[in-house]
Protein backbone atom coordinates (compact mmCIF):
# COMPACT_ATOMS: atom_id res chain seq x y z
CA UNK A 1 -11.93 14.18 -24.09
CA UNK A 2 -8.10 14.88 -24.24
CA UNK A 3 -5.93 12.01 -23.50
CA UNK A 4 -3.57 12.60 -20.58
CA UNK A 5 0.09 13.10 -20.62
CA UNK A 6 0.83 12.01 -17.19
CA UNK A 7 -0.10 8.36 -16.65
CA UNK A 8 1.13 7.20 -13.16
CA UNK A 9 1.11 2.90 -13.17
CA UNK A 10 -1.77 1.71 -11.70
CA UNK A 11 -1.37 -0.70 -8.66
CA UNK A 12 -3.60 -2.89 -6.49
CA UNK A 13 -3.20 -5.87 -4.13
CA UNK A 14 -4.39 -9.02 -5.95
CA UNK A 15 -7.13 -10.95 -3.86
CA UNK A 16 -7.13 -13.88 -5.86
CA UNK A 17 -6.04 -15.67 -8.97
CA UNK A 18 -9.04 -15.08 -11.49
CA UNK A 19 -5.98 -12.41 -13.29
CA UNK A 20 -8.28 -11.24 -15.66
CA UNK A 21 -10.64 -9.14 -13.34
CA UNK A 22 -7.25 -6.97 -12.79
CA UNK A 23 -6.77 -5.86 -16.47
CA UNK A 24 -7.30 -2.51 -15.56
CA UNK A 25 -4.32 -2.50 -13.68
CA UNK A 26 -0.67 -1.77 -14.75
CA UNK A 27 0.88 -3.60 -12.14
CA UNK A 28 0.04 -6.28 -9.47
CA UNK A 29 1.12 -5.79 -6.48
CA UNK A 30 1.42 -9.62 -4.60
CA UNK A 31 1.49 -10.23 -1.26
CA UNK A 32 3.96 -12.67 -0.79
CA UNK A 33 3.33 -16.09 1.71
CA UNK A 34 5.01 -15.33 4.48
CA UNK A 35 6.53 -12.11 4.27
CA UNK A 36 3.85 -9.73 3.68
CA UNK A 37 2.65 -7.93 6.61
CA UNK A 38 -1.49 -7.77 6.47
CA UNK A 39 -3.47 -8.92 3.64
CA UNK A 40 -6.91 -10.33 2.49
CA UNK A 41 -4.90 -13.05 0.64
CA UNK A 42 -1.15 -13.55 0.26
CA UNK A 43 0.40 -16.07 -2.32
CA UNK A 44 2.83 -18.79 -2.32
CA UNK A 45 5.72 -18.71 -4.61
CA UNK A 46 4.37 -21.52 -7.00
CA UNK A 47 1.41 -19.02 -7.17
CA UNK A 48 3.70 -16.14 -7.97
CA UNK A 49 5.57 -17.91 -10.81
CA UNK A 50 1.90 -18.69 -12.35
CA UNK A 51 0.91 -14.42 -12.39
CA UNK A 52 4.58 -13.50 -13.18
CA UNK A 53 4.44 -15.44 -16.16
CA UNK A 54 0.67 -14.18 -17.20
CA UNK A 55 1.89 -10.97 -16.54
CA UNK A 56 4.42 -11.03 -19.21
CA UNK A 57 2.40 -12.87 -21.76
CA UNK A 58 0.07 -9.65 -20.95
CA UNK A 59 2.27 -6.45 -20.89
CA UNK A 60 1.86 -6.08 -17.01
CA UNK A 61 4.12 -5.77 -14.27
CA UNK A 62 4.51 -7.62 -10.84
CA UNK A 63 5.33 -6.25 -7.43
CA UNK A 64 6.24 -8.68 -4.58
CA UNK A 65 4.79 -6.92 -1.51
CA UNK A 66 7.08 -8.11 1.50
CA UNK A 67 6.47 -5.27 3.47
CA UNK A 68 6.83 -7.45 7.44
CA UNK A 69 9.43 -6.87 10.12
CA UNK A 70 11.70 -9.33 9.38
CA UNK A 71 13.16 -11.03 12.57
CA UNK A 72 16.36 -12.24 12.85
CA UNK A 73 16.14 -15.94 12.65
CA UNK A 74 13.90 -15.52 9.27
CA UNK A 75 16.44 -13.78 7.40
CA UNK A 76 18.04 -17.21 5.76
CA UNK A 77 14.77 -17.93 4.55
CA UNK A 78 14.35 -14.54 3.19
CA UNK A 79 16.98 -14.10 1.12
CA UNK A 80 16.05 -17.92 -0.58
CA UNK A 81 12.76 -16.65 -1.25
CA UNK A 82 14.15 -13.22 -2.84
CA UNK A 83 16.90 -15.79 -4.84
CA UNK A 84 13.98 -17.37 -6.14
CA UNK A 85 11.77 -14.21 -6.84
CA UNK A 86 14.71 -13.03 -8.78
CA UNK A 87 15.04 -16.40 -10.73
CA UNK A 88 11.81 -14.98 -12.16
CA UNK A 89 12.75 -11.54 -13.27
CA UNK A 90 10.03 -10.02 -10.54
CA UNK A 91 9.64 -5.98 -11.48
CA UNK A 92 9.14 -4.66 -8.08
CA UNK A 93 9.45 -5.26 -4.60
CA UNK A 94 7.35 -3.48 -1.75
CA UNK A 95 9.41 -3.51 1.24
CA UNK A 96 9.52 -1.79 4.66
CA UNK A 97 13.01 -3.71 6.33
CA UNK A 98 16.21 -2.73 6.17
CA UNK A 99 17.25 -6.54 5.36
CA UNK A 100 15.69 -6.18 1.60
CA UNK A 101 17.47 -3.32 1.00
CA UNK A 102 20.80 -4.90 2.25
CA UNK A 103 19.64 -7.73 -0.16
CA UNK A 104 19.21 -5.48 -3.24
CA UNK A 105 22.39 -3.39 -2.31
CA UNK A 106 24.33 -6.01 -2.51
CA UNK A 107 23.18 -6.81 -6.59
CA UNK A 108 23.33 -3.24 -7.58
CA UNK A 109 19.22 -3.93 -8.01
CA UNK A 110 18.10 -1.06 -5.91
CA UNK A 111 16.26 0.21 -8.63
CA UNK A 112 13.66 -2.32 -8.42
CA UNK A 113 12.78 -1.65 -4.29
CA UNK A 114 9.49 0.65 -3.23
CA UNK A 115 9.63 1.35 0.54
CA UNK A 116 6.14 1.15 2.00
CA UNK A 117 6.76 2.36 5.49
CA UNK A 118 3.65 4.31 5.73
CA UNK A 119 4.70 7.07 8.07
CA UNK A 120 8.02 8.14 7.14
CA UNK A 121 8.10 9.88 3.49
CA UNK A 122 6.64 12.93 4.32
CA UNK A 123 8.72 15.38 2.83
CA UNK A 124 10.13 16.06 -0.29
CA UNK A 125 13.75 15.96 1.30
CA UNK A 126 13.30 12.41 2.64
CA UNK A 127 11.91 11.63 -1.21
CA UNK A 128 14.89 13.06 -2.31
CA UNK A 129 17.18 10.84 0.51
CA UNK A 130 16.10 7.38 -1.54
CA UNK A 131 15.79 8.62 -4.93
CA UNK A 132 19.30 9.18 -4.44
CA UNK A 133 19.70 5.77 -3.10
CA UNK A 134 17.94 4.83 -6.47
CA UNK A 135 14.68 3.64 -4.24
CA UNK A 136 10.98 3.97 -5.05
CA UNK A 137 9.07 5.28 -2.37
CA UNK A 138 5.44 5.12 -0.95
CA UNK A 139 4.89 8.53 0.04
CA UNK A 140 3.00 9.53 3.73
CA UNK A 141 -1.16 9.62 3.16
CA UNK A 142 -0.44 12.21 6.49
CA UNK A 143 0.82 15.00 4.50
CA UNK A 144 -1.07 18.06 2.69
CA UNK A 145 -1.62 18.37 -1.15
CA UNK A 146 0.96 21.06 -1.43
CA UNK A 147 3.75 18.99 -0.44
CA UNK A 148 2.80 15.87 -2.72
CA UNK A 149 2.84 18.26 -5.13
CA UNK A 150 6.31 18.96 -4.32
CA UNK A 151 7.32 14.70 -3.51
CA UNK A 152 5.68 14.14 -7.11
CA UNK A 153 8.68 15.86 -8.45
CA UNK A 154 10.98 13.68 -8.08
CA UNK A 155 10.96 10.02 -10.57
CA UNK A 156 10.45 7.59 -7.70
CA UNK A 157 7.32 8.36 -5.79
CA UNK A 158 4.09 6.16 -5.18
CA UNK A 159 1.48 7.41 -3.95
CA UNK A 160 -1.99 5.89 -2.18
CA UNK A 161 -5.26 7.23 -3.98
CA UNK A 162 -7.74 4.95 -2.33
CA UNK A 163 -8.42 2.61 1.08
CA UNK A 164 -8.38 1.85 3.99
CA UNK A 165 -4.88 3.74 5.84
CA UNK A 166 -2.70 1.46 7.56
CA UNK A 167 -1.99 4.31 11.01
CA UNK A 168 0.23 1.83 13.06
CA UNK A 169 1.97 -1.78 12.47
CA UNK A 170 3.92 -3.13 15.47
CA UNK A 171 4.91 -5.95 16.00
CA UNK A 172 3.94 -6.70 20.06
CA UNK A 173 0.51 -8.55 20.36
CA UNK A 174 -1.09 -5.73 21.70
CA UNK A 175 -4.73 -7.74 21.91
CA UNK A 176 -3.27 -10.71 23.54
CA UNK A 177 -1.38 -8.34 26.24
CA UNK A 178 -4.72 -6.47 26.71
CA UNK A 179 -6.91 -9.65 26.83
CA UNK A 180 -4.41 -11.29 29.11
CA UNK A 181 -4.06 -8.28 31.21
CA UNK A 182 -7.94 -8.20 31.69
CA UNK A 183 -8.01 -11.88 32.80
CA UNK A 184 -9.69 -12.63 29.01
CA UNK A 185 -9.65 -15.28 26.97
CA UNK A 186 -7.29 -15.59 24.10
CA UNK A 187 -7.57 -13.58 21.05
CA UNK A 188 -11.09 -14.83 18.90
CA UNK A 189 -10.73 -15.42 15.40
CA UNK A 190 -14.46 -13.63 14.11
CA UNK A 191 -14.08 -10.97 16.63
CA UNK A 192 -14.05 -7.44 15.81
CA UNK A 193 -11.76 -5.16 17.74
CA UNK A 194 -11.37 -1.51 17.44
CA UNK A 195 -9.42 1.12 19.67
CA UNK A 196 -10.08 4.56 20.79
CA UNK A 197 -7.83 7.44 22.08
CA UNK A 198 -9.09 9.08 25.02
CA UNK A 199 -8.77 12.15 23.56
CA UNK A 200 -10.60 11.51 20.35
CA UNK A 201 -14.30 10.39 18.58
CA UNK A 202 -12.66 7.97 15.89
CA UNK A 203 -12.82 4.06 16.51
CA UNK A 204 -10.18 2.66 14.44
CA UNK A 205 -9.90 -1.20 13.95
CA UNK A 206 -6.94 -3.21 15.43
CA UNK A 207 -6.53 -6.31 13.98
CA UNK A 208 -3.94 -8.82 15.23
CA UNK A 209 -2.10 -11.89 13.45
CA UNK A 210 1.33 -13.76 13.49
CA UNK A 211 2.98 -10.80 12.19
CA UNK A 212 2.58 -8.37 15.27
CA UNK A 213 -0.44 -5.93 15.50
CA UNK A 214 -2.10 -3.37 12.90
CA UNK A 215 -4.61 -0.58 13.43
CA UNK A 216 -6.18 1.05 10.52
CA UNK A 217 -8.34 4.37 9.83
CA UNK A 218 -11.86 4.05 10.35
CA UNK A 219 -12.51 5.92 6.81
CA UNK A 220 -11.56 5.31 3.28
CA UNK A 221 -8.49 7.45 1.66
CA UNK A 222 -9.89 8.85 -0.98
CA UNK A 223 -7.26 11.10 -3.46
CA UNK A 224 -9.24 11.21 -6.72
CA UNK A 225 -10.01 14.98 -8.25
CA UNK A 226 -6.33 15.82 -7.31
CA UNK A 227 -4.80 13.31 -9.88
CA UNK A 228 -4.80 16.63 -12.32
CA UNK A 229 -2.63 18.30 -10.54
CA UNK A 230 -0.11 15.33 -9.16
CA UNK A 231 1.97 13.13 -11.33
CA UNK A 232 3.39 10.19 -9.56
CA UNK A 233 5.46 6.97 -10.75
CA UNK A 234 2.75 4.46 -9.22
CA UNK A 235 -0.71 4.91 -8.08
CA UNK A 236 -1.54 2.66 -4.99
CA UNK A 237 -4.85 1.36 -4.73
CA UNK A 238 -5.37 -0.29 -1.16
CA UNK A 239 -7.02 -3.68 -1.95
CA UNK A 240 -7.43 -4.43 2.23
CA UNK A 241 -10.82 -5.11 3.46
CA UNK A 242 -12.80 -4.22 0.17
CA UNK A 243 -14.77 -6.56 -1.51
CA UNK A 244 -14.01 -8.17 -4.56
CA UNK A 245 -16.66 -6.42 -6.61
CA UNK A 246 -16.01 -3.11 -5.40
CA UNK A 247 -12.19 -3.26 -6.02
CA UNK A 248 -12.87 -3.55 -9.84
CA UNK A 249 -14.96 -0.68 -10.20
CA UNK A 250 -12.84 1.14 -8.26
CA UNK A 251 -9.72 0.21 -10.42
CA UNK A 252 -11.65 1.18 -13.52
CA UNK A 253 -12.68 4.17 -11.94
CA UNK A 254 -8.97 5.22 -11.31
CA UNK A 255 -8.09 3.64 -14.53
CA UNK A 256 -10.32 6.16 -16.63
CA UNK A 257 -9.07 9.25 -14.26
CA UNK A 258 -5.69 8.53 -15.52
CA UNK A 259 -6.35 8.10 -19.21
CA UNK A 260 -8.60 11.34 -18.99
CA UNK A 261 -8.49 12.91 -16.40
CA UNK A 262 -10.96 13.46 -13.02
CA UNK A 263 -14.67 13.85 -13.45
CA UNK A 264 -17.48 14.21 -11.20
CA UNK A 265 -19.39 11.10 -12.63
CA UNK A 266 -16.32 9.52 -11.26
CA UNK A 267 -16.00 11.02 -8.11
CA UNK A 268 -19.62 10.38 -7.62
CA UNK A 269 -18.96 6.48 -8.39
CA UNK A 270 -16.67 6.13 -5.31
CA UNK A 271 -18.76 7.48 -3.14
CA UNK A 272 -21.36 5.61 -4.16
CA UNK A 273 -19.14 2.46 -3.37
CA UNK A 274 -18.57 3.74 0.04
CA UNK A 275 -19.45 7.30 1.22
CA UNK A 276 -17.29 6.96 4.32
CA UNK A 277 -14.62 8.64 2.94
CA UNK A 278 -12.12 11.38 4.01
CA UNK A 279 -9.36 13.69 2.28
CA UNK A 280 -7.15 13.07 5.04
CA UNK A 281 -4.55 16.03 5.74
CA UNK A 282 -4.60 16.88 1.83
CA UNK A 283 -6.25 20.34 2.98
CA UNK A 284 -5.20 20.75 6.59
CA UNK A 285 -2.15 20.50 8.95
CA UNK A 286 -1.74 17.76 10.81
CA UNK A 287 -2.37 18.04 13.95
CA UNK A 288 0.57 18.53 15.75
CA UNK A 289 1.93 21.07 13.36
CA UNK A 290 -1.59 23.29 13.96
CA UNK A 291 -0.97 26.32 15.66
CA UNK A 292 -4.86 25.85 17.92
């Protein structure tokens, strides 16, 4: 089998420290104490400094996800931690406030931000709006093939292959209201909550923490037979609520796609991991650009 030319960089959310199990990856994407949003695990910077420094005994790179709404009285302590992450030469950072970028701006060091906000790249003009900032962006997983074909253009574009979608992050405590509203008790910790419009089938899960309120997609992402005809910068895996043992055959699937190329033995092999999957809007309009 031909070897590829285009090899997008292969990232993942780390769920623990055992490093090795993520060779297959190009770059580890860290969610950092703190400051990242929604995650299985995040990691404290003493943990950081130990996979930063594994990562360049091992040719790989590191992405700090800090990807929260950043409040007001938090952003002293967010620019020590980012004074600190830079101490350490970090690669990347995944961000979604404006106060990272302001951070960043200020060094010259845009180069080195990815903004994750996961609803509003979904053209190739607002691409083209941080490339020229000299930002990485996650691109929309709301949009149709065509137009990531278009996005994957430009140098600076990630874009999510696999997982669980992330449809809404706010930060109000939207189970607490509701529970309180209802004369409830407070929020349980091993309860599962999900949500449904009134006007649709889907029941998505909404999940609550300290960091506001999340709901996600009740089906798995799955962008795998159109890596042949898409050539991104990065290649998102989404680690969230996927078990350890599944997350490394998935990365090894993905990692064999882009050394060479999409098969159907592959394809097969994630939907053998989990056959809920979906294509999203990669062959259809959304919905309120369809003309029924």
């Amino acid at each position: 089998m031909s070897e590829k030319v285009c090899k997008p960089l292969l990232i993942a959310e780390l769920l623990d420290l055992d490093l090795i199990n993520y060779k297959n990856l190009d770059a580890f994407l860290v969610p950092i104490e703190g400051f990242a949003s929604i995650d299985a695990r995040t990691f404290a910077l003493d943990d950081v400094k130990i996979i930063n420094n594994w990562c360049k005994d091992n040719n790989k790179l590191v992405i700090a996800k800090m990807d929260k709404i950043i409040m007001e009285e938090e952003l002293e302590n967010l620019y020590k931690v980012l004074d600190y992450l830079e101490s350490l030469d970090i690669d990347y950072y995944m961000y979604t406030d404006a106060s990272v970028l302001a951070y960043f701006s200020k060094l010259n060091k845009q180069s080195k931000l990815i903004y994750a906000s996961s609803k509003m790249i979904a053209s190739f003009n607002e691409a083209s709006f941080y490339e020229n900032l000299g930002v990485n962006v996650v691109a929309s997983s709301e949009i149709s093939l065509e137009e990531i074909k278009k996005i994957c253009s430009l140098p600076n574009i990630c874009i999510t292959c696999y997982g669980y979608l992330d449809i809404f992050y706010s930060k109000r405590k939207l189970i607490s209201l509701y529970l309180e509203h209802i004369g409830k008790d407070k929020l349980s910790k091993d309860a599962k909550y999900e949500i449904i419009e009134q006007n649709r089938e889907e029941k998505n899960v909404i999940l609550e923490n300290k960091n506001g309120s999340f709901i996600f997609s009740d089906f798995v992402y799955l962008l795998y037979r159109e890596l042949d005809v898409i050539c991104p910068k990065f290649l998102k895996i989404n680690s969230f609520n996927i078990k350890k043992a599944d997350l490394f055959k998935i990365i090894e699937i993905y990692k064999d796609a882009i050394e060479n190329g999409p098969t159907g033995d592959g394809y097969d092999k994630l939907l053998d991991i989990n056959g809920n999957v979906s294509s999203g809007f990669l062959y259809k309009k959304a919905g309120i650009l369809n003309e029924k």
